[in-house]
PDB file of N, CA and C in Angstrom:
ATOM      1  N   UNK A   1       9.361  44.892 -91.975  1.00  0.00           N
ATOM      2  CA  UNK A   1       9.638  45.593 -93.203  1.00  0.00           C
ATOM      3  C   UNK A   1      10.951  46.360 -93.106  1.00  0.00           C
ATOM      4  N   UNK A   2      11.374  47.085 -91.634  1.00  0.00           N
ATOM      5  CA  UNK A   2      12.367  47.704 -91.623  1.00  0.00           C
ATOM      6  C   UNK A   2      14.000  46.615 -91.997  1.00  0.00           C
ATOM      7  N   UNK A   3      13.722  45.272 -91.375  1.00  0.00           N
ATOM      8  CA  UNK A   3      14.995  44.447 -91.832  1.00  0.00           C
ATOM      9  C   UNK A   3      14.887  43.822 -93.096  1.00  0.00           C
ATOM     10  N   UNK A   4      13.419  44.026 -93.825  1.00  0.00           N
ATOM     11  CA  UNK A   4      13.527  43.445 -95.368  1.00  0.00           C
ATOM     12  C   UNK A   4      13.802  44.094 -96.494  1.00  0.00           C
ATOM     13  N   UNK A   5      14.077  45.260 -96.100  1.00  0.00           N
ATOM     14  CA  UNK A   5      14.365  46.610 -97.081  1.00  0.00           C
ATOM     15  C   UNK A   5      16.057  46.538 -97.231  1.00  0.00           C
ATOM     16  N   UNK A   6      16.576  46.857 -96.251  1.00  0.00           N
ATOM     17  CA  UNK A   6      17.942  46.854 -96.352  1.00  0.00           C
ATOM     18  C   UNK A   6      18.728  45.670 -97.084  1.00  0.00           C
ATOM     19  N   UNK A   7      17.889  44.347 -96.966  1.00  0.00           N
ATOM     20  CA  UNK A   7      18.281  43.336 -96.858  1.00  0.00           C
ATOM     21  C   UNK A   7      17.890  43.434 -98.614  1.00  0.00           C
ATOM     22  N   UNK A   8      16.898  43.936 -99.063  1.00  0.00           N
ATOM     23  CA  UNK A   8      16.686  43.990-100.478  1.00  0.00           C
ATOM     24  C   UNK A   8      17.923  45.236-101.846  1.00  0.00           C
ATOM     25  N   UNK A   9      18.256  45.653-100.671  1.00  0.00           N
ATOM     26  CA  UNK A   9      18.813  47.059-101.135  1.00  0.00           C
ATOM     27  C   UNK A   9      20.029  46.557-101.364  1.00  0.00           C
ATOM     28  N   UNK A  10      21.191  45.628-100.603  1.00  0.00           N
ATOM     29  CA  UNK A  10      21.804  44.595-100.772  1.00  0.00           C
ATOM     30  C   UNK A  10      22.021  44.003-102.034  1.00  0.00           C
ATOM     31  N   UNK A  11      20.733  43.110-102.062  1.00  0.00           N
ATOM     32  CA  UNK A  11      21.185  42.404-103.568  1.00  0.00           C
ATOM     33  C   UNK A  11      20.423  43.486-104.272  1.00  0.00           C
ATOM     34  N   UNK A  12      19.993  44.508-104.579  1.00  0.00           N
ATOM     35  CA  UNK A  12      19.979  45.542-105.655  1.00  0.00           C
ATOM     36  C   UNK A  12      21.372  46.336-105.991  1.00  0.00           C
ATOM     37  N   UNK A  13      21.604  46.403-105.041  1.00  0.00           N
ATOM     38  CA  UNK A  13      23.528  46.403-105.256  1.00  0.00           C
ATOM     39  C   UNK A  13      24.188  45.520-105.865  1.00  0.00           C
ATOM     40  N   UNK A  14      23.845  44.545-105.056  1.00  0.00           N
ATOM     41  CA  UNK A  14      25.021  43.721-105.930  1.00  0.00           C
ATOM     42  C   UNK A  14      24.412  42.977-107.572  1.00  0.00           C
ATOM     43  N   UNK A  15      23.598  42.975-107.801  1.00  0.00           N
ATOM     44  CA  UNK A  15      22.662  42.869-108.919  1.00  0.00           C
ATOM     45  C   UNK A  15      23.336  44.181-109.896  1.00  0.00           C
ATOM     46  N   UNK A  16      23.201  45.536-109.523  1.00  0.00           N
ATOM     47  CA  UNK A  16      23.304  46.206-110.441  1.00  0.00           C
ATOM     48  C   UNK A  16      24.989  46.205-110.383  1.00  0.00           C
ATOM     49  N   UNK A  17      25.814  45.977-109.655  1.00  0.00           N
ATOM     50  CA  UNK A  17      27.631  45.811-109.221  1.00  0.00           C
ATOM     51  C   UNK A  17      27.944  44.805-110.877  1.00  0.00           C
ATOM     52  N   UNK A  18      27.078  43.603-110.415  1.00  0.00           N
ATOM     53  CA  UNK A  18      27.038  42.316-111.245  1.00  0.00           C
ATOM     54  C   UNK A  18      26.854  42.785-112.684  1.00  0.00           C
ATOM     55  N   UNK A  19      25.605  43.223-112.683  1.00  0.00           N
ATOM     56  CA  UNK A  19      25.035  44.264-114.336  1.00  0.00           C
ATOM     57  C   UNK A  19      26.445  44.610-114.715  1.00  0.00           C
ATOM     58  N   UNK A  20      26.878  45.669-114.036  1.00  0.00           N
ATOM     59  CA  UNK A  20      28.053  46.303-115.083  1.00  0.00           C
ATOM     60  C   UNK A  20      29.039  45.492-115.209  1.00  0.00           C
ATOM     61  N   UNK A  21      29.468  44.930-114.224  1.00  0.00           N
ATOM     62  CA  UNK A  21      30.532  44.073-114.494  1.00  0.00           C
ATOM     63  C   UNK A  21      30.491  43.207-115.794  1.00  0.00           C
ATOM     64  N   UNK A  22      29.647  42.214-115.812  1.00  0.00           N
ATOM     65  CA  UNK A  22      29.002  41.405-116.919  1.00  0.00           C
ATOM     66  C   UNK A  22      29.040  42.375-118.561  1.00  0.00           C
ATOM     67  N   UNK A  23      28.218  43.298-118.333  1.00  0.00           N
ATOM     68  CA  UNK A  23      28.423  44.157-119.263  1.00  0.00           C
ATOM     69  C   UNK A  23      29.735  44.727-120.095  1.00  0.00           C
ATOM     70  N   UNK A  24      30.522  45.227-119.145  1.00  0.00           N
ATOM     71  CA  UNK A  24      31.772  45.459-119.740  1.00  0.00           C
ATOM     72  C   UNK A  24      32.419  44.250-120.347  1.00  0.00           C
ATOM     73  N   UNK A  25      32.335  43.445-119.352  1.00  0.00           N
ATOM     74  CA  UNK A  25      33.073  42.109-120.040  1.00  0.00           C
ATOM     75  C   UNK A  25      32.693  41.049-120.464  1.00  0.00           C
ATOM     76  N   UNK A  26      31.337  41.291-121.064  1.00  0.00           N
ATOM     77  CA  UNK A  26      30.669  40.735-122.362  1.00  0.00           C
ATOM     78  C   UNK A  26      31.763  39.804-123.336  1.00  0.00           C
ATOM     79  N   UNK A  27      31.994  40.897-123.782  1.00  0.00           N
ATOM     80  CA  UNK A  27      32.950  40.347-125.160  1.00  0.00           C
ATOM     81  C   UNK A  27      33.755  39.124-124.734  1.00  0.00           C
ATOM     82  N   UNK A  28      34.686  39.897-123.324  1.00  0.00           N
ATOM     83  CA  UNK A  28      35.903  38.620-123.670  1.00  0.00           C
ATOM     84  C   UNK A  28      34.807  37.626-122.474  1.00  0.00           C
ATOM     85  N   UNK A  29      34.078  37.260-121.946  1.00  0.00           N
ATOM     86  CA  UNK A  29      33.364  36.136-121.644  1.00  0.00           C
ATOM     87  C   UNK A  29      33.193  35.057-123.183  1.00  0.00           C
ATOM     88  N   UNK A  30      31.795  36.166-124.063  1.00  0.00           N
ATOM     89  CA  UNK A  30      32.055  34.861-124.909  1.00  0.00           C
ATOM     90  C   UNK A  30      32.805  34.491-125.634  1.00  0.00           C
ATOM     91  N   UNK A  31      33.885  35.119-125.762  1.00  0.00           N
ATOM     92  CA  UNK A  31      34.911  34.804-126.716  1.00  0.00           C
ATOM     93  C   UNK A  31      35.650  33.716-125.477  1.00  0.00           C
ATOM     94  N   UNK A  32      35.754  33.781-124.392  1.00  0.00           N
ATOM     95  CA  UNK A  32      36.596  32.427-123.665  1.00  0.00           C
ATOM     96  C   UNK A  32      35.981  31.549-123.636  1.00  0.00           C
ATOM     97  N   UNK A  33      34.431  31.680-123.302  1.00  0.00           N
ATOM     98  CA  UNK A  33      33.081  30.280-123.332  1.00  0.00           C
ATOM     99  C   UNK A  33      33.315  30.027-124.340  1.00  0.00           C
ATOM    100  N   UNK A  34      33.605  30.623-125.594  1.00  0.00           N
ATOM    101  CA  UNK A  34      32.546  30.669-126.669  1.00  0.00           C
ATOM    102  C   UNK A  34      30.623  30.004-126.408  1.00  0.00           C
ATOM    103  N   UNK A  35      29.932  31.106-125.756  1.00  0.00           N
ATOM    104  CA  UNK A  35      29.198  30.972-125.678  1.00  0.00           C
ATOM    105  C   UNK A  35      28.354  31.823-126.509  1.00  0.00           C
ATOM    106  N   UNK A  36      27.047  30.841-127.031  1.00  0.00           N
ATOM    107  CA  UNK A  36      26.321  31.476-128.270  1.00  0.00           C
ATOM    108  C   UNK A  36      25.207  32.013-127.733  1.00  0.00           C
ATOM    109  N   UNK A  37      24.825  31.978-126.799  1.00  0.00           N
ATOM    110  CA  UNK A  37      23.152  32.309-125.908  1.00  0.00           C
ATOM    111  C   UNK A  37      23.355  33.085-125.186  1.00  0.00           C
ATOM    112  N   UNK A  38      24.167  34.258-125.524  1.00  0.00           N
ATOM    113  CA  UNK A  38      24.493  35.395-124.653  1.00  0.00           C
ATOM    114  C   UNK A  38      23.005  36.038-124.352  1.00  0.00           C
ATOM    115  N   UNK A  39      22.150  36.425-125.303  1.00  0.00           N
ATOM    116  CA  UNK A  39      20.870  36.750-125.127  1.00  0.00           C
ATOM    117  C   UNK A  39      19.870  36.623-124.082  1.00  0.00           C
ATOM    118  N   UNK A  40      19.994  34.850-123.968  1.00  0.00           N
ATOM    119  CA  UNK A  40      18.880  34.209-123.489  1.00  0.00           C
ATOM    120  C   UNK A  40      19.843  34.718-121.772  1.00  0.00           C
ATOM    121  N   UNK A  41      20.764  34.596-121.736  1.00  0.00           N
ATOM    122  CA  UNK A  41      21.169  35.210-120.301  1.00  0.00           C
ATOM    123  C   UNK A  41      21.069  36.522-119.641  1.00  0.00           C
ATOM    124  N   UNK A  42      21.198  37.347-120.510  1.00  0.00           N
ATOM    125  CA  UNK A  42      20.727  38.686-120.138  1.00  0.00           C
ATOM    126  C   UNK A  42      19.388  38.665-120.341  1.00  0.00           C
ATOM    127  N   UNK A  43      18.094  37.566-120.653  1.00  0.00           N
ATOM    128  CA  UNK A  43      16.847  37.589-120.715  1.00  0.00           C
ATOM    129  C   UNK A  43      16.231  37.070-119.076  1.00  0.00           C
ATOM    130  N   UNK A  44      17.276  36.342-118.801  1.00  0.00           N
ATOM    131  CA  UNK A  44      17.054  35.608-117.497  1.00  0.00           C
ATOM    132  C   UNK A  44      17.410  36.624-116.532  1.00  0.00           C
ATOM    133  N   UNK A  45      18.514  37.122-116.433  1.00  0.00           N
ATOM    134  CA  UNK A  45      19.341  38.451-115.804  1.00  0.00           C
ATOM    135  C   UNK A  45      18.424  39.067-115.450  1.00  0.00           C
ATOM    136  N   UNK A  46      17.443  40.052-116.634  1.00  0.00           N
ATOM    137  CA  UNK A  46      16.442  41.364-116.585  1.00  0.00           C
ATOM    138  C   UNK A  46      15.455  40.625-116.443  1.00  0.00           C
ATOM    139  N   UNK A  47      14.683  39.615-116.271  1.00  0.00           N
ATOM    140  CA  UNK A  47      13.776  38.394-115.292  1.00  0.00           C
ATOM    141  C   UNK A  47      14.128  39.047-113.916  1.00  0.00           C
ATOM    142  N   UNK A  48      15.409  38.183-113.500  1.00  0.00           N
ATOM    143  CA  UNK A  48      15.171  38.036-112.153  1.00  0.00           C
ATOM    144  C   UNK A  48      15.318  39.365-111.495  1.00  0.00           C
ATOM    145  N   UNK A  49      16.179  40.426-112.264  1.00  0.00           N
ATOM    146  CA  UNK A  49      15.785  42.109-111.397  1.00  0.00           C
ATOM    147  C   UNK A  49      14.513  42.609-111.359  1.00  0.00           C
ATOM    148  N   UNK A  50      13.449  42.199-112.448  1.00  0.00           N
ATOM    149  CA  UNK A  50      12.520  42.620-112.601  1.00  0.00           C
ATOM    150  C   UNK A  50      11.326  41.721-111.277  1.00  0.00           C
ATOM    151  N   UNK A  51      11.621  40.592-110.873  1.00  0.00           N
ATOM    152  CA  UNK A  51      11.012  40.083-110.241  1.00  0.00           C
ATOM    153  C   UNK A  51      10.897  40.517-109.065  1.00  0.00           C
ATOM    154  N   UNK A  52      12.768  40.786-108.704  1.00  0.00           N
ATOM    155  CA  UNK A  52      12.936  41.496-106.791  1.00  0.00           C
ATOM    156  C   UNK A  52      12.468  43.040-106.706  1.00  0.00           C
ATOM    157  N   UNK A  53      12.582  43.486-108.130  1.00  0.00           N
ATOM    158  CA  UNK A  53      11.731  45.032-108.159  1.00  0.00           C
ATOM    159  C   UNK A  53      10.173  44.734-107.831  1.00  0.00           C
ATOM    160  N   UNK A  54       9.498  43.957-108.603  1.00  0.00           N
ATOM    161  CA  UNK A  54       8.070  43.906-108.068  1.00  0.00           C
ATOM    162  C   UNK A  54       7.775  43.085-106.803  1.00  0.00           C
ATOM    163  N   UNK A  55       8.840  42.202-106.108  1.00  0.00           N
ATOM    164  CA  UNK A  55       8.299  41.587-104.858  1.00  0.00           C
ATOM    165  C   UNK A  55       8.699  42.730-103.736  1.00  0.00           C
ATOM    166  N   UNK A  56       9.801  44.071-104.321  1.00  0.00           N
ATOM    167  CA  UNK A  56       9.685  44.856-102.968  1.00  0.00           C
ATOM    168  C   UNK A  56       8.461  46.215-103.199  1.00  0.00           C
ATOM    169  N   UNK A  57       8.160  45.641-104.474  1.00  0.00           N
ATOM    170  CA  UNK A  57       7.121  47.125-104.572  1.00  0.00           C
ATOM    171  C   UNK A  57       5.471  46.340-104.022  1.00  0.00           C
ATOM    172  N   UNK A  58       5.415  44.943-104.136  1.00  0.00           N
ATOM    173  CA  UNK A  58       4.716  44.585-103.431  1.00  0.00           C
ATOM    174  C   UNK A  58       4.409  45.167-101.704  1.00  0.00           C
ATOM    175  N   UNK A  59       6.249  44.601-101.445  1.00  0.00           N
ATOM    176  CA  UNK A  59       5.891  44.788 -99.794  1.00  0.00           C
ATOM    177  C   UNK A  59       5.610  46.093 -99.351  1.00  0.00           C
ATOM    178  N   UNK A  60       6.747  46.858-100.172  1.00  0.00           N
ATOM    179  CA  UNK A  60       6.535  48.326 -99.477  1.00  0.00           C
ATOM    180  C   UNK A  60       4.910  48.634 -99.755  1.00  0.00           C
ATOM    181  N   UNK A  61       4.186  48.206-100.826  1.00  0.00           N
ATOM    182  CA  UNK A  61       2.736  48.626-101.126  1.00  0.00           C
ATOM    183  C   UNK A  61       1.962  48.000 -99.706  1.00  0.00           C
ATOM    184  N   UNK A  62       1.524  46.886 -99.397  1.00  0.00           N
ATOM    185  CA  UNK A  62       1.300  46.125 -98.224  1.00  0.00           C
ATOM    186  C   UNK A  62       2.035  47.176 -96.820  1.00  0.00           C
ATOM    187  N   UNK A  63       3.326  47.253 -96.757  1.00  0.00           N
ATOM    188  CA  UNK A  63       3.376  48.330 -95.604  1.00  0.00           C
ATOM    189  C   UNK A  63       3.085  49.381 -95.715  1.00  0.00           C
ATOM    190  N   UNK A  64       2.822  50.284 -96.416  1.00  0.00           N
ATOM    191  CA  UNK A  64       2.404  51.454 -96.726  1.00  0.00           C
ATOM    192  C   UNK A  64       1.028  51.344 -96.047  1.00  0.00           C
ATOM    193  N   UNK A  65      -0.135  50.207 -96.614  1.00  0.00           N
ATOM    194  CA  UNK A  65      -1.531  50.225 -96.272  1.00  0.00           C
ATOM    195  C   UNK A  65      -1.322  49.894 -94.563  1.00  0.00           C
ATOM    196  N   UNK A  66      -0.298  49.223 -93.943  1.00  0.00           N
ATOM    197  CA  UNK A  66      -0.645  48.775 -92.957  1.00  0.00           C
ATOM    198  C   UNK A  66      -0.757  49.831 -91.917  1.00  0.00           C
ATOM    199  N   UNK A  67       0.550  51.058 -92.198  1.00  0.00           N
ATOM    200  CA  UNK A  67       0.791  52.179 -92.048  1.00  0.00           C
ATOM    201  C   UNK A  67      -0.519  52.890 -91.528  1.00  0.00           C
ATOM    202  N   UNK A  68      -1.028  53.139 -93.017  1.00  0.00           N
ATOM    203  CA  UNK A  68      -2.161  54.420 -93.132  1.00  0.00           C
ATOM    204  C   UNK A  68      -3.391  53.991 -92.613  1.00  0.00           C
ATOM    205  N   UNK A  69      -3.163  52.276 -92.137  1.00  0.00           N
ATOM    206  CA  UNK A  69      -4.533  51.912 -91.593  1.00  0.00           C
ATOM    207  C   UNK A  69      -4.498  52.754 -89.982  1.00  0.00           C
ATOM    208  N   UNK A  70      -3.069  51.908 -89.155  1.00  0.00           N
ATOM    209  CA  UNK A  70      -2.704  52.374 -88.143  1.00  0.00           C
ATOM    210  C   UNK A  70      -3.149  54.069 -87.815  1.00  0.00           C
ATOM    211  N   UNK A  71      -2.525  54.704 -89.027  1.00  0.00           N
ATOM    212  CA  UNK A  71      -2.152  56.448 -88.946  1.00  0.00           C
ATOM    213  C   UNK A  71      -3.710  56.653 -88.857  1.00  0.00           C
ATOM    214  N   UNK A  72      -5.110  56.221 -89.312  1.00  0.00           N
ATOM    215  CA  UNK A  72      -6.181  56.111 -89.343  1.00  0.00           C
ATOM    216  C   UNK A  72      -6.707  56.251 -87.978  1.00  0.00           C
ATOM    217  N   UNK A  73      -6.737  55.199 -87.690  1.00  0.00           N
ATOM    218  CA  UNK A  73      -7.197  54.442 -86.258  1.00  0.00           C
ATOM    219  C   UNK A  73      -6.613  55.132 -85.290  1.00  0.00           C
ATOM    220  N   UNK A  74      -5.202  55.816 -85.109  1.00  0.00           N
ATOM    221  CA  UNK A  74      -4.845  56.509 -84.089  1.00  0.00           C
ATOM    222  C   UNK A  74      -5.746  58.024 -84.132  1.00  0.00           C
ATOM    223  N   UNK A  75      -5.489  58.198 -85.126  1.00  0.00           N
ATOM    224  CA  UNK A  75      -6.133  59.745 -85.657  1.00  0.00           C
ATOM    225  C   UNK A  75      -7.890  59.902 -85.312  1.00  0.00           C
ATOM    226  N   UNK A  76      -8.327  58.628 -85.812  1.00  0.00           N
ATOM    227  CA  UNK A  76      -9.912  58.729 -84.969  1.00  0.00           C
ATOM    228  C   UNK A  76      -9.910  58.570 -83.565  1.00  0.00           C
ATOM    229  N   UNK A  77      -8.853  57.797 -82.733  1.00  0.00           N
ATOM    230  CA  UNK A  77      -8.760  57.488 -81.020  1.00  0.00           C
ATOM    231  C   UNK A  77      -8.590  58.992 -80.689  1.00  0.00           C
ATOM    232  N   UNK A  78      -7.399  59.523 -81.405  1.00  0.00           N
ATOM    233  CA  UNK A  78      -7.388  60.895 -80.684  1.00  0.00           C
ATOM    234  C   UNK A  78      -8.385  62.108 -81.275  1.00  0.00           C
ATOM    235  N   UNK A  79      -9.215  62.123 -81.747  1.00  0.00           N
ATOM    236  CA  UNK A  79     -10.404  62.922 -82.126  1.00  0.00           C
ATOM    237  C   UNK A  79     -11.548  62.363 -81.276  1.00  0.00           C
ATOM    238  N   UNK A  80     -11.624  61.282 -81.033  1.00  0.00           N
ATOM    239  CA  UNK A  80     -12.596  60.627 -79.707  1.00  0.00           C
ATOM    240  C   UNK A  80     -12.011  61.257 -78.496  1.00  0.00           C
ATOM    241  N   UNK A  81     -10.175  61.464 -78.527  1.00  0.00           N
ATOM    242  CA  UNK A  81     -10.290  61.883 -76.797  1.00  0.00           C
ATOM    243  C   UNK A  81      -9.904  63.356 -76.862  1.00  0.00           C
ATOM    244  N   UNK A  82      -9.997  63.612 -78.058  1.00  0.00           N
ATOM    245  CA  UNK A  82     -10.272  65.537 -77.878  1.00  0.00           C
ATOM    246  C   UNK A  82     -11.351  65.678 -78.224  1.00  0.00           C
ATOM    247  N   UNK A  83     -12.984  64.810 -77.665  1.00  0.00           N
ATOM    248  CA  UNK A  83     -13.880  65.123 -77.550  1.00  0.00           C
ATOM    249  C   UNK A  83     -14.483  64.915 -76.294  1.00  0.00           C
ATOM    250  N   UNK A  84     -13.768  64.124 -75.991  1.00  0.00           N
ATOM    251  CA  UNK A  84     -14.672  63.152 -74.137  1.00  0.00           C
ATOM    252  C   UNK A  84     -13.470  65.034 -73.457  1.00  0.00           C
ATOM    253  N   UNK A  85     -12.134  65.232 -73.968  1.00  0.00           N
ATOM    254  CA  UNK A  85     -11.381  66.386 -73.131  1.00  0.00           C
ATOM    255  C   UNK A  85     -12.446  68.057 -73.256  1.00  0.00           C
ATOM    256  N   UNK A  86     -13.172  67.739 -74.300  1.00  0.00           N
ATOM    257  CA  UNK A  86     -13.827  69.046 -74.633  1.00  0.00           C
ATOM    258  C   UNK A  86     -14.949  69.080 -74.040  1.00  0.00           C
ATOM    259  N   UNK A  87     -15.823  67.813 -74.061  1.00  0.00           N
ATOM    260  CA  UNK A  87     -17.221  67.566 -73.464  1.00  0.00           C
ATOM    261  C   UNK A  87     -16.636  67.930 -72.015  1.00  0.00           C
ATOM    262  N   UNK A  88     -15.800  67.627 -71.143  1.00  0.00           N
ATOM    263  CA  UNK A  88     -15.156  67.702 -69.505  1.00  0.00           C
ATOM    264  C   UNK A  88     -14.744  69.350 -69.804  1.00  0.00           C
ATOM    265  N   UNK A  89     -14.289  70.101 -70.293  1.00  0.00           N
ATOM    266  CA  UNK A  89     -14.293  71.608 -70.294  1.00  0.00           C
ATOM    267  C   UNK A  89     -14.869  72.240 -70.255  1.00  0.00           C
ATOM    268  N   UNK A  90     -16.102  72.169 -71.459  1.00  0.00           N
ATOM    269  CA  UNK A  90     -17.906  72.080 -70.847  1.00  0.00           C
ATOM    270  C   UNK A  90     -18.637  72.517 -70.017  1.00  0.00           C
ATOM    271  N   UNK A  91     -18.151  70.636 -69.361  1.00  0.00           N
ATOM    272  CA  UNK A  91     -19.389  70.913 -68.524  1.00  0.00           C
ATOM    273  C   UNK A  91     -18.577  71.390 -67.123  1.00  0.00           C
ATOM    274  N   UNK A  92     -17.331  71.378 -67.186  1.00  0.00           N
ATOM    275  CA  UNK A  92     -16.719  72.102 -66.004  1.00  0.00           C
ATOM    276  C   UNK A  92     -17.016  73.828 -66.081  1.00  0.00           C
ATOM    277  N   UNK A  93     -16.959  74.480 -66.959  1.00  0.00           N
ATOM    278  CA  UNK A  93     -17.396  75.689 -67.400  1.00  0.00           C
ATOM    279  C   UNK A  93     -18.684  75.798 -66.622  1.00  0.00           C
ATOM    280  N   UNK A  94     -19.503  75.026 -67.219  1.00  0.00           N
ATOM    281  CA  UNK A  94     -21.239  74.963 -66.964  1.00  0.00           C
ATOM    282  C   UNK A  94     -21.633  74.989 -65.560  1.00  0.00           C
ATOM    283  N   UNK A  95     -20.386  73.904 -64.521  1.00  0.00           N
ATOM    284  CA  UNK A  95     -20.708  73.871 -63.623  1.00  0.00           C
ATOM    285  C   UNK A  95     -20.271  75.304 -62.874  1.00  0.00           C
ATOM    286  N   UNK A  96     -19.114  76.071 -63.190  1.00  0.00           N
ATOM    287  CA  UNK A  96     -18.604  77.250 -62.405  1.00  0.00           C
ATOM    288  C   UNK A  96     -19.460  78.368 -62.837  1.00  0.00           C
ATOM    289  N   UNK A  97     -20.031  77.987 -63.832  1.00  0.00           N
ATOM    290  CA  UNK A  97     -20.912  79.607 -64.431  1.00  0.00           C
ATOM    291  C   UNK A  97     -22.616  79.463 -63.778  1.00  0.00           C
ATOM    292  N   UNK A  98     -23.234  78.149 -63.289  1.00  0.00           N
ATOM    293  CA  UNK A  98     -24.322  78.212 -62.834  1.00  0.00           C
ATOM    294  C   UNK A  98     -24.361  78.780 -61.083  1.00  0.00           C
ATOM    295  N   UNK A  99     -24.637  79.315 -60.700  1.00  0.00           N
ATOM    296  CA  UNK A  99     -25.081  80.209 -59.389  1.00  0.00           C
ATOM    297  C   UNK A  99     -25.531  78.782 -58.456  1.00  0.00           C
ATOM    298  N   UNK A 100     -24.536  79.048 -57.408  1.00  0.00           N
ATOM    299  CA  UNK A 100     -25.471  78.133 -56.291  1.00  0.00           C
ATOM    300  C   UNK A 100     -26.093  78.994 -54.911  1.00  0.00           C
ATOM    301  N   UNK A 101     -26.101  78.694 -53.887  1.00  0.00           N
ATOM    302  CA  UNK A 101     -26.722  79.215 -53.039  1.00  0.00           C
ATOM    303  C   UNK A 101     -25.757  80.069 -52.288  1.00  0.00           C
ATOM    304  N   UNK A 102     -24.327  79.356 -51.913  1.00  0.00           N
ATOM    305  CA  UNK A 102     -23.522  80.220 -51.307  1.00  0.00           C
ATOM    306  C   UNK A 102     -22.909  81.315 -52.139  1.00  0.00           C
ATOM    307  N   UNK A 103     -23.275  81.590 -53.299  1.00  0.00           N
ATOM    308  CA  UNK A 103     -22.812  82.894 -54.148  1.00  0.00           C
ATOM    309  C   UNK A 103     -24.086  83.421 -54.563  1.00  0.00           C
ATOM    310  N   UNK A 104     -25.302  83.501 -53.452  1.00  0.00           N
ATOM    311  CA  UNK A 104     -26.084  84.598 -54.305  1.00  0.00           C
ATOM    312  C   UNK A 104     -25.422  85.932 -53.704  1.00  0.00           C
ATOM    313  N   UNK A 105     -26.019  86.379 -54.389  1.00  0.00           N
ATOM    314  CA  UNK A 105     -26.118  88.195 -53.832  1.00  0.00           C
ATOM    315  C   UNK A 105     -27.062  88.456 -52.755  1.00  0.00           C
ATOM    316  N   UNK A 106     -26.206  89.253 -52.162  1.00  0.00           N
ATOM    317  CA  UNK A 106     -27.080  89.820 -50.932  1.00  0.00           C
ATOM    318  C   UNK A 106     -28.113  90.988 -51.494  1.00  0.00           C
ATOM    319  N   UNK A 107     -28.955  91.035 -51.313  1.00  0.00           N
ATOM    320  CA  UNK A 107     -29.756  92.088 -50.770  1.00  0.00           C
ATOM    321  C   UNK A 107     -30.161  93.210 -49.699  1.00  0.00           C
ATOM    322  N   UNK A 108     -30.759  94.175 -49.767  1.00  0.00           N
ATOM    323  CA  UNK A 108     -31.280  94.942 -48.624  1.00  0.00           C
ATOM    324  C   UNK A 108     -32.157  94.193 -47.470  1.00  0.00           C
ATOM    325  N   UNK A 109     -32.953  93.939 -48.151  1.00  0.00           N
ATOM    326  CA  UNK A 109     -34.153  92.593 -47.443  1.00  0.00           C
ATOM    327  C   UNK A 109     -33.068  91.936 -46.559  1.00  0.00           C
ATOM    328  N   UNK A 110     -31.714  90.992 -47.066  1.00  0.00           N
ATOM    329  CA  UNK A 110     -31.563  89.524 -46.240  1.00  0.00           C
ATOM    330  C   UNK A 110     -30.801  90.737 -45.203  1.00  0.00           C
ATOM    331  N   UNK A 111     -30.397  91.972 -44.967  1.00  0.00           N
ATOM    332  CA  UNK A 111     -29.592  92.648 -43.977  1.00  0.00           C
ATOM    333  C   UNK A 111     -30.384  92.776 -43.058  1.00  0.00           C
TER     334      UNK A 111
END
């Protein structure tokens, strides 16, 4: 997606470069053609921009989902391992706070 964007952005340039150009010089085109279907060409024209507008709003739509699937799936992996890191803090806690034999307290009696 990153080399099909630029590559779209391109002929949206030169598409809209083309637009004005054409535009301004409307007149003296058909007056040198004498061409009568000026219409039906600027119908074809705003066709085919309209087409590369919806095949990149396609893709970017398609990368976007592929994105937020990814951004998903990482986001639940790391909530799984800041839970296995929390469950191990735990029970490391659990283990230093329970009393074993070589840390009881002495007494009068064991003297």
């Amino acid at each position: 997606m990153k080399s099909f964007k630029p590559f779209l952005y391109i002929i949206y340039t030169l598409l809209f470069l083309c637009t004005l150009l054409l535009a301004y010089l409307n007149d003296s085109i058909v007056a040198t053609f004498t061409i009568e279907k000026v219409n039906q060409f600027w119908i074809y024209w705003s066709i085919l921009g309209f087409v590369l507008l919806m095949l990149e709003s396609v893709f970017e739509n398609i990368h976007i989902s592929s994105v937020k699937r990814k951004h998903e799936k990482l986001n639940l992996e790391n909530n799984e391992l800041k839970a296995k890191l929390y469950d191990r803090y735990v029970a490391s806690e659990r283990n230093t706070l329970l009393p074993t034999s070589q840390s009881r307290i002495e007494t009068k009696d064991d003297i």
